[in-house]
Protein backbone atom coordinates (compact mmCIF):
# COMPACT_ATOMS: atom_id res chain seq x y z
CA UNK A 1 59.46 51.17 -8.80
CA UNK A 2 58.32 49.50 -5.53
CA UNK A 3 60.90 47.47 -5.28
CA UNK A 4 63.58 50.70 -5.20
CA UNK A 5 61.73 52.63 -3.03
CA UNK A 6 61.64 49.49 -0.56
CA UNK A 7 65.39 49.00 -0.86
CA UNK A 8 65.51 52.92 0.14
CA UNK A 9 63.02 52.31 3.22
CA UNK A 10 64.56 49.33 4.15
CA UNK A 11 68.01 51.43 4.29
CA UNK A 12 66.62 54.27 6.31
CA UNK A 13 64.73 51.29 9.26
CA UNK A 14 68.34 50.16 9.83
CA UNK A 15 69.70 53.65 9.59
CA UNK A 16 66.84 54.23 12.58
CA UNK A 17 67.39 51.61 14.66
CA UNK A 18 71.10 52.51 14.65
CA UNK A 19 70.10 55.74 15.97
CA UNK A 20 67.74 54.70 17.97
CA UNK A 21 70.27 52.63 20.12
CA UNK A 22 73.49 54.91 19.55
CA UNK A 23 70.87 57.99 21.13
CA UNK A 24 68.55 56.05 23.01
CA UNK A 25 65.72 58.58 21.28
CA UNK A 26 62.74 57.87 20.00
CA UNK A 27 60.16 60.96 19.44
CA UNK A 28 60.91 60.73 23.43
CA UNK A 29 64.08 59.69 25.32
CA UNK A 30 64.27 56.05 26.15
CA UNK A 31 65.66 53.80 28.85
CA UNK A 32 68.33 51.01 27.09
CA UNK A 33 66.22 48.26 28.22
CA UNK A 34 63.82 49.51 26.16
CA UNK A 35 66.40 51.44 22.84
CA UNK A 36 68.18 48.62 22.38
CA UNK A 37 65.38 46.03 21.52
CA UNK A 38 63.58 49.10 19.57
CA UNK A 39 66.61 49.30 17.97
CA UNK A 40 66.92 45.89 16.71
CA UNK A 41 63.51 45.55 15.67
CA UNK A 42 63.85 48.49 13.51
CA UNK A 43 67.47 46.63 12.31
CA UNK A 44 65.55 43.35 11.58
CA UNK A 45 62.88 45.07 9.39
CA UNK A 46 65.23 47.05 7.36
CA UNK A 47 66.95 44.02 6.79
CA UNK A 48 63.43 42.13 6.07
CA UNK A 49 62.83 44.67 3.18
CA UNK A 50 65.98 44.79 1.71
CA UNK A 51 65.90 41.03 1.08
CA UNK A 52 62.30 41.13 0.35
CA UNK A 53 62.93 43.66 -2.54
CA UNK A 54 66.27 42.04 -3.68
CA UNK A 55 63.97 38.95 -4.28
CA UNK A 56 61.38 40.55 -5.95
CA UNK A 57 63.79 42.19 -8.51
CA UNK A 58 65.63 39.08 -9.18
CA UNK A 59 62.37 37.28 -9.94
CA UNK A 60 61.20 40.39 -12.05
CA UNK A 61 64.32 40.24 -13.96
């Protein structure tokens, strides 16, 4: 069960960070030197968690 609901967390970081640098907004409005690396931190940790969980259910399997 961990493992889905870390693939569905993992979705909604990237879904974030998109927004975060498509809006530049962040709880408070942000300057793009600041969105866009916010952004792709968010980006890199969805995409951290996805794999993470994609390994874990292959080795579960």
């Amino acid at each position: 069960m961990f493992n889905w609901l870390s693939l569905i967390t993992g979705l909604f970081y990237i879904v974030l960070g998109i927004v975060v640098i498509v809006y530049k907004f962040f709880i408070i409005i942000l300057e793009p030197n600041v969105a866009y690396p916010l952004g792709g931190l968010l980006i890199a940790y969805g995409v951290f968690r996805i794999v993470r969980a994609i390994i874990s259910l292959k080795n579960n399997n």
